[in-house]
Protein backbone atom coordinates (compact mmCIF):
# COMPACT_ATOMS: atom_id res chain seq x y z
CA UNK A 1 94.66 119.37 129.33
CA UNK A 2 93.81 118.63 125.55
CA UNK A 3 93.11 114.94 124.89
CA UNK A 4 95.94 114.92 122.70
CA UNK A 5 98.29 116.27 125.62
CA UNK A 6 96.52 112.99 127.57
CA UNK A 7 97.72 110.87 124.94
CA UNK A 8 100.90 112.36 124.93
CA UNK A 9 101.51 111.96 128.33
CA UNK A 10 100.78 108.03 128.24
CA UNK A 11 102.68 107.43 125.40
CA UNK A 12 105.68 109.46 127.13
CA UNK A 13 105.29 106.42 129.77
CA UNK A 14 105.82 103.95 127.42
CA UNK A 15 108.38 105.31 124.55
CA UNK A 16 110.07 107.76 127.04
CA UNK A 17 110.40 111.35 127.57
CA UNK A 18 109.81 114.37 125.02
CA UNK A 19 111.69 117.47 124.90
CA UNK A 20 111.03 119.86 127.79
CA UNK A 21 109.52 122.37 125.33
CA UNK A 22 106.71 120.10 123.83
CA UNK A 23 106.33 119.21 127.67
CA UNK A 24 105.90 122.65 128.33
CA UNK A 25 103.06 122.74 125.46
CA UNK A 26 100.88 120.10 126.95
CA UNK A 27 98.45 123.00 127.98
CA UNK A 28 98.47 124.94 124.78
CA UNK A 29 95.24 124.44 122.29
CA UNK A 30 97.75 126.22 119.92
CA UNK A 31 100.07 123.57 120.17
CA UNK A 32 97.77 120.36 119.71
CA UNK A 33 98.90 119.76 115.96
CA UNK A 34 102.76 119.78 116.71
CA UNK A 35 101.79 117.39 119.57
CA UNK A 36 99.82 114.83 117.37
CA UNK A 37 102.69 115.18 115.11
CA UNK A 38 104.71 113.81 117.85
CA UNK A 39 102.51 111.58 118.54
CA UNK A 40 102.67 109.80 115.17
CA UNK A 41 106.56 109.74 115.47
CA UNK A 42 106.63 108.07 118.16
CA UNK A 43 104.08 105.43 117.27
CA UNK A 44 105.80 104.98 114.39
CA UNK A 45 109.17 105.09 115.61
CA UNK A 46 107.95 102.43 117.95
CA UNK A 47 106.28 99.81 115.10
CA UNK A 48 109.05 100.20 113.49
CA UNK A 49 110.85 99.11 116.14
CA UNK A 50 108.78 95.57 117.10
CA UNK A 51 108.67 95.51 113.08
CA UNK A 52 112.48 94.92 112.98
CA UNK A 53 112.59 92.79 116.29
CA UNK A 54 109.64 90.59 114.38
CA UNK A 55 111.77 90.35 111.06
CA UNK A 56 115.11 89.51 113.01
CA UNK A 57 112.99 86.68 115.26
CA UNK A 58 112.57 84.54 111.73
CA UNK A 59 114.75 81.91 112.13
CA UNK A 60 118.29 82.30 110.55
CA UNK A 61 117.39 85.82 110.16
CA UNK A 62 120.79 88.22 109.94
CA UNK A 63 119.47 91.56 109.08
CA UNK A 64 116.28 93.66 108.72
CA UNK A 65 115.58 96.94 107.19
CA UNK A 66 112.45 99.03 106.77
CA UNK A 67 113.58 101.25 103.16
CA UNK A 68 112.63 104.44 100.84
CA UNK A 69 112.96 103.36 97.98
CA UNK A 70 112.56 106.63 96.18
CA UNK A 71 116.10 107.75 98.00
CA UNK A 72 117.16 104.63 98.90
CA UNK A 73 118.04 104.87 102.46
CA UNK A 74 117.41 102.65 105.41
CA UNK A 75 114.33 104.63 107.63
CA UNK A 76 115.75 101.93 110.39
CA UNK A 77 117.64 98.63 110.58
CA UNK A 78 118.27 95.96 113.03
CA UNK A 79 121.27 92.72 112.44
CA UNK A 80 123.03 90.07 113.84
CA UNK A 81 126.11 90.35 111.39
CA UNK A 82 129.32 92.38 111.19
CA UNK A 83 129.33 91.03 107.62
CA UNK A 84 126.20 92.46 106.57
CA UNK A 85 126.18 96.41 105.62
CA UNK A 86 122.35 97.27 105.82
CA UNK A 87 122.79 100.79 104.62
CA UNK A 88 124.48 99.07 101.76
CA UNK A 89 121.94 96.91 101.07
CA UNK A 90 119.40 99.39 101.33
CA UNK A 91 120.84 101.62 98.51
CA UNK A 92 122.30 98.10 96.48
CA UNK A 93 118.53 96.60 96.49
CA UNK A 94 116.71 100.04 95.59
CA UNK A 95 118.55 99.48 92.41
CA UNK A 96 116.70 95.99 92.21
CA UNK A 97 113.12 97.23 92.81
CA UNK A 98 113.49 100.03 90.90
CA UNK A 99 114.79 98.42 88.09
CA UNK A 100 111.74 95.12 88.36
CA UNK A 101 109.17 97.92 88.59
CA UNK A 102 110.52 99.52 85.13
CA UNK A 103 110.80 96.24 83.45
CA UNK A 104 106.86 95.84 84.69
CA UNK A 105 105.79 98.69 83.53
CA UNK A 106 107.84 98.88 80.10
CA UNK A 107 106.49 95.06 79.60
CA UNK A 108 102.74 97.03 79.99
CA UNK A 109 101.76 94.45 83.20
CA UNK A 110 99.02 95.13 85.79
CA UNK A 111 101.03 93.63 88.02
CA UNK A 112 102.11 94.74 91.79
CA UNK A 113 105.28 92.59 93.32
CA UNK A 114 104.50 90.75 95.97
CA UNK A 115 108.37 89.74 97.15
CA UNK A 116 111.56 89.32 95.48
CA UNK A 117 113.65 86.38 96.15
CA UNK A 118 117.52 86.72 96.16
CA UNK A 119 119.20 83.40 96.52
CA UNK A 120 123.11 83.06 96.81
CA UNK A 121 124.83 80.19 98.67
CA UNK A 122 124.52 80.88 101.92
CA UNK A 123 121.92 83.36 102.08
CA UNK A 124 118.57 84.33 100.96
CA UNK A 125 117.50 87.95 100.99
CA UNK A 126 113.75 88.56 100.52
CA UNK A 127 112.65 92.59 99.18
CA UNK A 128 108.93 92.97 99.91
CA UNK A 129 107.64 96.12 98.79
CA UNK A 130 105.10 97.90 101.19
CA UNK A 131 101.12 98.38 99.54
CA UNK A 132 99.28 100.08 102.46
CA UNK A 133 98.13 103.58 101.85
CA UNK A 134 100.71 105.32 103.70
CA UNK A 135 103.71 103.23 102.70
CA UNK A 136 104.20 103.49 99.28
CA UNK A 137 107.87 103.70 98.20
CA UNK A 138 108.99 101.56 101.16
CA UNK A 139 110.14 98.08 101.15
CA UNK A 140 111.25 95.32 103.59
CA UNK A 141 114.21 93.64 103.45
CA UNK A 142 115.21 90.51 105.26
CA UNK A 143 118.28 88.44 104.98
CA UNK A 144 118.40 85.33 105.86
CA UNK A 145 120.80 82.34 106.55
CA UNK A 146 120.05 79.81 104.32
CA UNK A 147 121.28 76.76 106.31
CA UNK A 148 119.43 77.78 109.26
CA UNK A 149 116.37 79.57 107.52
CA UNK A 150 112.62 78.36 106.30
CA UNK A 151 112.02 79.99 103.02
CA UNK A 152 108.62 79.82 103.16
CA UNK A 153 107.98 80.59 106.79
CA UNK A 154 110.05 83.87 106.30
CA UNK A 155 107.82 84.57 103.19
CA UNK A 156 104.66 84.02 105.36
CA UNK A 157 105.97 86.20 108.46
CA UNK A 158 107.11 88.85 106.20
CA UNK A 159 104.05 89.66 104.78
CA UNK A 160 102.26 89.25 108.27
CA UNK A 161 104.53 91.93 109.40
CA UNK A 162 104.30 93.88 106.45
CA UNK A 163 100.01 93.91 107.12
CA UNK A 164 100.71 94.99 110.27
CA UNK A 165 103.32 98.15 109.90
CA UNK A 166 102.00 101.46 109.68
CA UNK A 167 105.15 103.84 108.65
């Protein structure tokens, strides 16, 4: 068995099962690429995953989303409110990004944004755009109740998280 079938295996322990024929592949050399591939979804899949759970253990958190903002939808989304559409927030706050990085580069900045602060009465939504590598054209977006949130601590955590999420 290929080391990358070994890996495989162990992460099939811990994320669950794969189809039966990638299990059937393990053995194959000729298969080893499609199997990394799988690996990397699901070790993606699953940061993703504790990246949401971390966003949504802020306190007064309501709703998390990991998002493309090149297409505007919502790679994944966790929330603790029927009154919150994520997907609709996804695609509404693409608009916003989009439209602050035009205005920087039309006012000729060398400037990157680090977060962007929405603040209505009873919420705050935070949009941090993604800088590793391998993320660019994502963003993070946390809302946030504002009688029960810390503006500041959410700020900190969110870029904590963001450090730490591989997509």
């Amino acid at each position: 068995m290929t080391e990358q079938a070994g890996r495989l295996k162990r992460l099939m322990g811990r994320f669950g099962r794969v189809s039966r024929p990638i299990e059937s592949e393990l053995s194959t050399a000729s298969a080893s690429t499609e199997i990394e591939k799988q690996i990397e979804r699901y070790v993606n899949m699953a940061n993703m995953d504790r990246s949401l759970k971390e966003m949504m253990a802020v306190d007064g958190a309501i709703g998390a989303a990991v998002v493309d903002y090149t297409s505007g939808m919502a790679l994944g989304t966790l929330g603790s409110s029927n009154e919150l559409d994520l997907q609709v927030a996804a695609a509404g706050n693409t608009e916003v990004v989009r439209a602050k990085l035009r205005t920087i580069d039309q006012l000729g900045l060398n400037e990157d944004i680090e977060d962007i602060l929405i603040t209505l009465y009873g919420q705050y939504h935070i949009i941090r755009p993604m800088t590793g590598q391998r993320s660019k054209g994502l963003f993070l977006y946390l809302a946030l109740d504002r009688d029960r949130a810390n503006l500041a601590l959410a700020r900190h955590r969110l870029k904590a998280i963001e450090q730490d999420l591989e997509v």
